[in-house]
PDB file of N, CA and C in Angstrom:
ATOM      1  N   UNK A   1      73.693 -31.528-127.195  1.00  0.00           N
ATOM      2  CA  UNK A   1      73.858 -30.206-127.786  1.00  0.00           C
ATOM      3  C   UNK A   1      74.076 -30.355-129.286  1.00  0.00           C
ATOM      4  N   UNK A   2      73.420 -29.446-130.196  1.00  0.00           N
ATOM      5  CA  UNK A   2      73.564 -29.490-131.330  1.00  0.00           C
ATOM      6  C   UNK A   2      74.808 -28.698-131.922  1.00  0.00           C
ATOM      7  N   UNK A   3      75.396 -28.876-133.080  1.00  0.00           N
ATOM      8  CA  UNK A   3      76.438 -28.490-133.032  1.00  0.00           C
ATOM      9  C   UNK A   3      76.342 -27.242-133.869  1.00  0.00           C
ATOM     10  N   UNK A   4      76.559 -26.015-133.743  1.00  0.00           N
ATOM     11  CA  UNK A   4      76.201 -24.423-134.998  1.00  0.00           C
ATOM     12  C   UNK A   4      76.642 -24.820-136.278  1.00  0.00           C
ATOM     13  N   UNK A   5      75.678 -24.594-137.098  1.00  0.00           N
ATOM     14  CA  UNK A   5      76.207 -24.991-138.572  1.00  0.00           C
ATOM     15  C   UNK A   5      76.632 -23.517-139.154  1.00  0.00           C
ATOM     16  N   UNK A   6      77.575 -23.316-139.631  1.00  0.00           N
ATOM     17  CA  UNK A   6      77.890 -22.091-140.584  1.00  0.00           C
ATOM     18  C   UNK A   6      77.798 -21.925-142.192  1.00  0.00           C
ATOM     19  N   UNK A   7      76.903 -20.696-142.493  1.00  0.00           N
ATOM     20  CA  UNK A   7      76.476 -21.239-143.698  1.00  0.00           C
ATOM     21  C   UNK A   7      76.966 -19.883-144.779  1.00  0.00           C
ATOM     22  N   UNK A   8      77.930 -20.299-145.605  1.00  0.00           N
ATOM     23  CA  UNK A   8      79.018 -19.002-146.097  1.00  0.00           C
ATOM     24  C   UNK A   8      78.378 -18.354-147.006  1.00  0.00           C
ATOM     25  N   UNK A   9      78.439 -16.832-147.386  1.00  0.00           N
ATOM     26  CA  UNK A   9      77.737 -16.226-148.298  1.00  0.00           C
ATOM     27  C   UNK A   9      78.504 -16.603-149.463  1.00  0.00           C
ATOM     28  N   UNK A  10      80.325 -17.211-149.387  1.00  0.00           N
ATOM     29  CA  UNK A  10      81.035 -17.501-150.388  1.00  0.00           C
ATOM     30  C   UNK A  10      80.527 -18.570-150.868  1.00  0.00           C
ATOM     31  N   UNK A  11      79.807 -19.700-150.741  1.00  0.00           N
ATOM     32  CA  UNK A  11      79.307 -20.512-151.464  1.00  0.00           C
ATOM     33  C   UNK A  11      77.804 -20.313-151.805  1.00  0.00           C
ATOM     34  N   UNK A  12      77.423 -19.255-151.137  1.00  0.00           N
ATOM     35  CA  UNK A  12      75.986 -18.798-151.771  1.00  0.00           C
ATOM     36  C   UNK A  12      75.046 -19.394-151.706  1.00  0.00           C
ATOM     37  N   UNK A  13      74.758 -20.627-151.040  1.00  0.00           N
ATOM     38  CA  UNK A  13      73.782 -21.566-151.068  1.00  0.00           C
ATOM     39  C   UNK A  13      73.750 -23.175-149.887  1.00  0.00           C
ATOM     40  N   UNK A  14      72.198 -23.135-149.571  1.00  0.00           N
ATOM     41  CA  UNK A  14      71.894 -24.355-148.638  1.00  0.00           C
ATOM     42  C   UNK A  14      72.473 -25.247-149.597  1.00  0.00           C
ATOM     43  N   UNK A  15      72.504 -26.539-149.687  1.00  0.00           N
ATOM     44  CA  UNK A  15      72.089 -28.086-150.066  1.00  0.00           C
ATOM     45  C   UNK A  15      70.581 -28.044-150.641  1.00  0.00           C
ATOM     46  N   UNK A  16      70.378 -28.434-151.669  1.00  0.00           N
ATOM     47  CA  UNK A  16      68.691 -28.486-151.830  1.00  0.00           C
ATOM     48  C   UNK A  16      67.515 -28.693-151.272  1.00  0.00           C
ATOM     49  N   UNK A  17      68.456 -30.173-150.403  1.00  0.00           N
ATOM     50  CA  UNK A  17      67.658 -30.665-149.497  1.00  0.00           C
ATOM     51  C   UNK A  17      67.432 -30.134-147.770  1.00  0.00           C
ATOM     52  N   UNK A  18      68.157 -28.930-147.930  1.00  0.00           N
ATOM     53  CA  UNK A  18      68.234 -28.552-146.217  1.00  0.00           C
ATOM     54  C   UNK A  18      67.024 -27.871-146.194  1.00  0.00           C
ATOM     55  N   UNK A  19      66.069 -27.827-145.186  1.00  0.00           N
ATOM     56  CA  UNK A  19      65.015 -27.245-144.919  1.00  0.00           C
ATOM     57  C   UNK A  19      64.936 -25.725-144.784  1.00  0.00           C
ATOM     58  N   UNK A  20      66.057 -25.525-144.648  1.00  0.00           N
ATOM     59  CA  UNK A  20      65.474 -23.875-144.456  1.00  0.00           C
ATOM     60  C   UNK A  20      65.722 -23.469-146.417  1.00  0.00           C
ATOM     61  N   UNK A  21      66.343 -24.336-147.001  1.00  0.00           N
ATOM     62  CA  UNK A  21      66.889 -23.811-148.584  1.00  0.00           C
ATOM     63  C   UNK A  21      65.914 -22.720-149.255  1.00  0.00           C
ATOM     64  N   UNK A  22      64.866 -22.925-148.899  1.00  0.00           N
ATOM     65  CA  UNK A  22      63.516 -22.072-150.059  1.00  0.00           C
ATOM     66  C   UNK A  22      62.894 -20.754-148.914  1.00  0.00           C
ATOM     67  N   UNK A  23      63.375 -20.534-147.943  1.00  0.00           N
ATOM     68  CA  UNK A  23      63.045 -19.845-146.968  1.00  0.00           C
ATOM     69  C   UNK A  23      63.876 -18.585-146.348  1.00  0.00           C
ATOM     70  N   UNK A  24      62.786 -17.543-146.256  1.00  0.00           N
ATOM     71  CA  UNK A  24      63.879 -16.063-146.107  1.00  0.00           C
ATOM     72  C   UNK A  24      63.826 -16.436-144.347  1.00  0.00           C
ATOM     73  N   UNK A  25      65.369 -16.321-144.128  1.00  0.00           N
ATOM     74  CA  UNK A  25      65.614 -16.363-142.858  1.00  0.00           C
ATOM     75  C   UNK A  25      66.157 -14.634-142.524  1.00  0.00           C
ATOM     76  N   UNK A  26      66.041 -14.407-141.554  1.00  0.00           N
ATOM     77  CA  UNK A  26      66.424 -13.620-140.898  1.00  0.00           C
ATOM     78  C   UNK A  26      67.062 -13.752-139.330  1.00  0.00           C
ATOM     79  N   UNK A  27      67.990 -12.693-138.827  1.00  0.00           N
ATOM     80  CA  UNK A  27      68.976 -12.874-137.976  1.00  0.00           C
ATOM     81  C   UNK A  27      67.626 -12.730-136.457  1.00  0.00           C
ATOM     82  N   UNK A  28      67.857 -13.712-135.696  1.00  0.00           N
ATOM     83  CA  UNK A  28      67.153 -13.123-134.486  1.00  0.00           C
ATOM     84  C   UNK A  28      67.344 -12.168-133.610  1.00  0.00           C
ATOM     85  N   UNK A  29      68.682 -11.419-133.254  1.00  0.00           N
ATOM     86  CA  UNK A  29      68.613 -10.211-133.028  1.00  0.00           C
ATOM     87  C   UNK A  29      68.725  -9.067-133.515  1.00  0.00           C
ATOM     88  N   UNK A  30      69.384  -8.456-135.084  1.00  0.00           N
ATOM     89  CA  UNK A  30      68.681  -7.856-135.634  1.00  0.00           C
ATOM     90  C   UNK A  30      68.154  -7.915-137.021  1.00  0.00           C
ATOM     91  N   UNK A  31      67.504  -8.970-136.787  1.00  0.00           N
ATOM     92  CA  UNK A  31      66.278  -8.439-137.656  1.00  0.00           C
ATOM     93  C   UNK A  31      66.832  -8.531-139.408  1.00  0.00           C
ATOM     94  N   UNK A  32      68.511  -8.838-139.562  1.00  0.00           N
ATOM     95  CA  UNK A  32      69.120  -8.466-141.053  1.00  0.00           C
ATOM     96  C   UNK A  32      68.425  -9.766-142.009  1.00  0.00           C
ATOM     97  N   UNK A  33      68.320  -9.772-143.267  1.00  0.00           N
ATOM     98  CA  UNK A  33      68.614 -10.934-144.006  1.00  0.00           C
ATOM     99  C   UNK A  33      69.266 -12.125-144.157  1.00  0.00           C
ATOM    100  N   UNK A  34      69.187 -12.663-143.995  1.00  0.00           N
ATOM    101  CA  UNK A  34      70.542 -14.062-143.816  1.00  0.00           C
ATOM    102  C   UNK A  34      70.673 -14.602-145.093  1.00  0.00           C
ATOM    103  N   UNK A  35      69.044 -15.312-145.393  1.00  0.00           N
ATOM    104  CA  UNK A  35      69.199 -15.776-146.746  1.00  0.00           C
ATOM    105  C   UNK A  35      67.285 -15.830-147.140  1.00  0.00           C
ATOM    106  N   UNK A  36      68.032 -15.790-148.523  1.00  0.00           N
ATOM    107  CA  UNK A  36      66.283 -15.719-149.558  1.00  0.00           C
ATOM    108  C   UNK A  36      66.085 -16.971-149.906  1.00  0.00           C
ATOM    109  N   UNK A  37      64.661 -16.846-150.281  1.00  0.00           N
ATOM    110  CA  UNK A  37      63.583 -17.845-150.887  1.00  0.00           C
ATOM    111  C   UNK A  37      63.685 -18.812-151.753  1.00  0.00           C
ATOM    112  N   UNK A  38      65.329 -17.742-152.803  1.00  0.00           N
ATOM    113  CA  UNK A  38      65.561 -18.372-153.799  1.00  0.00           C
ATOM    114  C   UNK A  38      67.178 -19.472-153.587  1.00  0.00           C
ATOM    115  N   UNK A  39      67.042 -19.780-152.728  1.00  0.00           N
ATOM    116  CA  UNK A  39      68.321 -19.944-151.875  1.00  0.00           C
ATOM    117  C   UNK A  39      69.603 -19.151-151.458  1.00  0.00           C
ATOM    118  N   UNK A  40      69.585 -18.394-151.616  1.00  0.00           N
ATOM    119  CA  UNK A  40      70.674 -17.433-151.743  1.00  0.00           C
ATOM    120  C   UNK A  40      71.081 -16.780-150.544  1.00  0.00           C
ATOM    121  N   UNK A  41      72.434 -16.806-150.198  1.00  0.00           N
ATOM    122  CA  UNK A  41      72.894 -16.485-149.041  1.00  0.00           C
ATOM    123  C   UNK A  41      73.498 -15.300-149.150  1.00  0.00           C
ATOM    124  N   UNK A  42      72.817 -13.994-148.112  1.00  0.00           N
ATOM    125  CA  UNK A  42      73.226 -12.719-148.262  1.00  0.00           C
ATOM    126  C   UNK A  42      74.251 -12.555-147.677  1.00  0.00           C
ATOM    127  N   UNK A  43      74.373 -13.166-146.498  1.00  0.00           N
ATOM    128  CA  UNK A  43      75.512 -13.123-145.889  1.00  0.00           C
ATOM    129  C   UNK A  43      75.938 -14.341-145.112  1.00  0.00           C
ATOM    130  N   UNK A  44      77.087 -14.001-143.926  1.00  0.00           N
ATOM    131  CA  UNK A  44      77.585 -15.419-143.646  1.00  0.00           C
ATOM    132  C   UNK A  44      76.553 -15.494-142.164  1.00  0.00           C
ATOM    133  N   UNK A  45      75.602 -16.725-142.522  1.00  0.00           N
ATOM    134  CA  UNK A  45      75.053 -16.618-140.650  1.00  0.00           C
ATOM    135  C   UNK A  45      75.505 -17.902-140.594  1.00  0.00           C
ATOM    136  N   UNK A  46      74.835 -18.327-138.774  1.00  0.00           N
ATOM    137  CA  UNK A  46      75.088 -19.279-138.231  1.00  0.00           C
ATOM    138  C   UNK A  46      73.845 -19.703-137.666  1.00  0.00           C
ATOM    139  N   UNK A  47      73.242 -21.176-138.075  1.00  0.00           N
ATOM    140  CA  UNK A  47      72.511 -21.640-137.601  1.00  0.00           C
ATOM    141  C   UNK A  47      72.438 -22.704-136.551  1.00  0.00           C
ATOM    142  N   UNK A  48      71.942 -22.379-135.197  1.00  0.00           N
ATOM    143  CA  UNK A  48      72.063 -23.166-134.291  1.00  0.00           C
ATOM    144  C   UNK A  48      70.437 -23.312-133.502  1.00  0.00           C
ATOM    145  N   UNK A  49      70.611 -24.201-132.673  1.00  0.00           N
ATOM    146  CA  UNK A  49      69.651 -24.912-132.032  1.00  0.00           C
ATOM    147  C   UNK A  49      68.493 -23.901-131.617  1.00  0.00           C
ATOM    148  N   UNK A  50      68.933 -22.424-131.267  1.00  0.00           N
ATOM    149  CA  UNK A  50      68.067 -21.601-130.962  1.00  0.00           C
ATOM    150  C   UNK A  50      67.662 -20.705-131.909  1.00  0.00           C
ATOM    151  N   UNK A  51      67.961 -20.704-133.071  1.00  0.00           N
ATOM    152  CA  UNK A  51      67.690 -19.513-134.051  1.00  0.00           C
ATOM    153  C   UNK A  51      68.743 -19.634-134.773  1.00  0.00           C
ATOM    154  N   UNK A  52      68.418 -18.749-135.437  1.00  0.00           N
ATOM    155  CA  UNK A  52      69.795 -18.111-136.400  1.00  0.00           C
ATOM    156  C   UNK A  52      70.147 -16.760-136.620  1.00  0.00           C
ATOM    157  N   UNK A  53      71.274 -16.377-136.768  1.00  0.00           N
ATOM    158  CA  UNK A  53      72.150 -15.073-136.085  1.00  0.00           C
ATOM    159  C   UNK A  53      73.041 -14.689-137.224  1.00  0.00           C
ATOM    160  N   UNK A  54      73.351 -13.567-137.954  1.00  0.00           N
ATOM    161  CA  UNK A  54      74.724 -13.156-138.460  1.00  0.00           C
ATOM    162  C   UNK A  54      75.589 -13.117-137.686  1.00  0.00           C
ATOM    163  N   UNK A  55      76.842 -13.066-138.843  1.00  0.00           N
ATOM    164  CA  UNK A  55      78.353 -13.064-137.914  1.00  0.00           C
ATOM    165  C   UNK A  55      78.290 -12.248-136.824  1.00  0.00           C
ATOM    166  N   UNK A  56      77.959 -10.969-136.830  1.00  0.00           N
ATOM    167  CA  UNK A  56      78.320 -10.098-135.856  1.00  0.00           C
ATOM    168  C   UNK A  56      77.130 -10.165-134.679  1.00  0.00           C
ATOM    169  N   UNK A  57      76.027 -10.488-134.924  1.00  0.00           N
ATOM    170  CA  UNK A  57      75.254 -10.849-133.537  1.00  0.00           C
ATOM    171  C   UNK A  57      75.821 -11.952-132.752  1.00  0.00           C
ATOM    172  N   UNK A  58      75.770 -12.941-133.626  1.00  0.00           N
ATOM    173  CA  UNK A  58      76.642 -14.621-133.231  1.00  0.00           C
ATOM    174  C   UNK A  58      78.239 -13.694-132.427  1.00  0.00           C
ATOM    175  N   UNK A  59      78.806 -13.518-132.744  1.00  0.00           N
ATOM    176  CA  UNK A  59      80.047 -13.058-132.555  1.00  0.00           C
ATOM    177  C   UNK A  59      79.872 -12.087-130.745  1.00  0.00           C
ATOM    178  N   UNK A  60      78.885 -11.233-131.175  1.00  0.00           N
ATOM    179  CA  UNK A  60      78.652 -10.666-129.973  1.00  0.00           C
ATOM    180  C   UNK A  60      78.527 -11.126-128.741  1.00  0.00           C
ATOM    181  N   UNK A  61      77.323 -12.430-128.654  1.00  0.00           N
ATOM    182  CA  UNK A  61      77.072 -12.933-127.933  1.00  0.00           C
ATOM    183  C   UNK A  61      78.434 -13.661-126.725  1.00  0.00           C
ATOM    184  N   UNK A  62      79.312 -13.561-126.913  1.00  0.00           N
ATOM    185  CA  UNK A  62      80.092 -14.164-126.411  1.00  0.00           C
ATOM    186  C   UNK A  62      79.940 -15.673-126.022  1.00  0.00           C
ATOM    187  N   UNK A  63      78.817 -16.137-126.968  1.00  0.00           N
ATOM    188  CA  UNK A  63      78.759 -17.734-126.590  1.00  0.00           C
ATOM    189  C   UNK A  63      77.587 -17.953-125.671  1.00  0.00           C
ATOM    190  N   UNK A  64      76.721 -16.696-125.628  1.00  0.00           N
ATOM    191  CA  UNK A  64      75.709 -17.006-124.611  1.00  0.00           C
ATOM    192  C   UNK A  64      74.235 -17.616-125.568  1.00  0.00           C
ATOM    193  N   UNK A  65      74.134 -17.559-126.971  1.00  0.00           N
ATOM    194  CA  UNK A  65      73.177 -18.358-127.420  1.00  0.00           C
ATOM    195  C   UNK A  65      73.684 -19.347-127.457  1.00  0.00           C
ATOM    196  N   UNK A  66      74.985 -20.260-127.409  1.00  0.00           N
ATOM    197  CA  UNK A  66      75.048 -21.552-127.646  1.00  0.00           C
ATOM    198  C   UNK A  66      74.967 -22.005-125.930  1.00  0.00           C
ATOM    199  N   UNK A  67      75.276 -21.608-124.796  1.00  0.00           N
ATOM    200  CA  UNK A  67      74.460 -21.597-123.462  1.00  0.00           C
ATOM    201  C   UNK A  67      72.962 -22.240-123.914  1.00  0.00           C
ATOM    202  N   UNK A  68      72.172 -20.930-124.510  1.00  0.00           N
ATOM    203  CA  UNK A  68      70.480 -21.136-124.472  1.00  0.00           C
ATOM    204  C   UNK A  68      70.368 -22.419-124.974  1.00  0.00           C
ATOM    205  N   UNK A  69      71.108 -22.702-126.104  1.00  0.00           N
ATOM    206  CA  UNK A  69      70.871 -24.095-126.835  1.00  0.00           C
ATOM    207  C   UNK A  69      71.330 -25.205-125.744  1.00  0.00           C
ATOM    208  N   UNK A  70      72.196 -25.009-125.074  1.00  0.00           N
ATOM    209  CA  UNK A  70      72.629 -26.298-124.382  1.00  0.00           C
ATOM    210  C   UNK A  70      71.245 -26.713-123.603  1.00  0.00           C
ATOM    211  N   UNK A  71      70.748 -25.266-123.010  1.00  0.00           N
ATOM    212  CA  UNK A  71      69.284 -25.683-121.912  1.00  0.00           C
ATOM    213  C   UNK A  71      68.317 -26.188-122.793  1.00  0.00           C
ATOM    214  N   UNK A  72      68.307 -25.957-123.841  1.00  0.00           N
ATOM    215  CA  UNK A  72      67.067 -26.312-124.665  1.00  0.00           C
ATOM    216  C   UNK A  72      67.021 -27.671-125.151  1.00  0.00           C
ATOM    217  N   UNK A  73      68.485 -28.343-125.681  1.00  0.00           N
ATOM    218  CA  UNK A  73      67.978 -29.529-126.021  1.00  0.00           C
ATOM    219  C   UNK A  73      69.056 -30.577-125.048  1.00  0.00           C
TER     220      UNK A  73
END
C-alpha cells in the first residue's frame, strides 16, 4: 500500500522534481482545482494511489479510497 501524500496550499508548491509539479490536477470527485501548471497549490489535496481528492472529498470518504488503493496495488 502506498502511503497518501498531503500536499499544503500553505507551502504552495510540489518539489520541482515531483511529477505532477507542472500539471493542473483536479479533485476526482468533484471536479475542484487542486493545483496549476505553474505549480501552485490552490488548495490542500491529498494524493494517493487512486487519484487525488481535496480535503473535504478525502475527508468524506471515510477511508474508503484508501480501501480502493489497498486493492489496487
Amino acid at each position: 500500500m502506498k502511503e497518501p501524500l498531503i500536499h499544503s496550499h500553505i507551502t504552495d508548491g510540489l518539489p520541482s522534481n515531483h511529477k505532477l509539479a507542472n500539471e493542473f490536477i483536479y479533485c476526482k470527485i468533484c471536479n475542484s482545482m487542486l493545483h496549476a501548471d505553474n505549480n501552485e497549490c490552490m488548495q490542500t489535496w491529498i494524493e494517493s494511489g487512486t487519484g487525488n481528492y481535496c480535503l473535504k472529498c478525502f475527508s468524506r470518504s471515510k477511508g474508503a479510497v484508501l480501501e480502493i488503493s489497498d486493492a489496487i496495488e
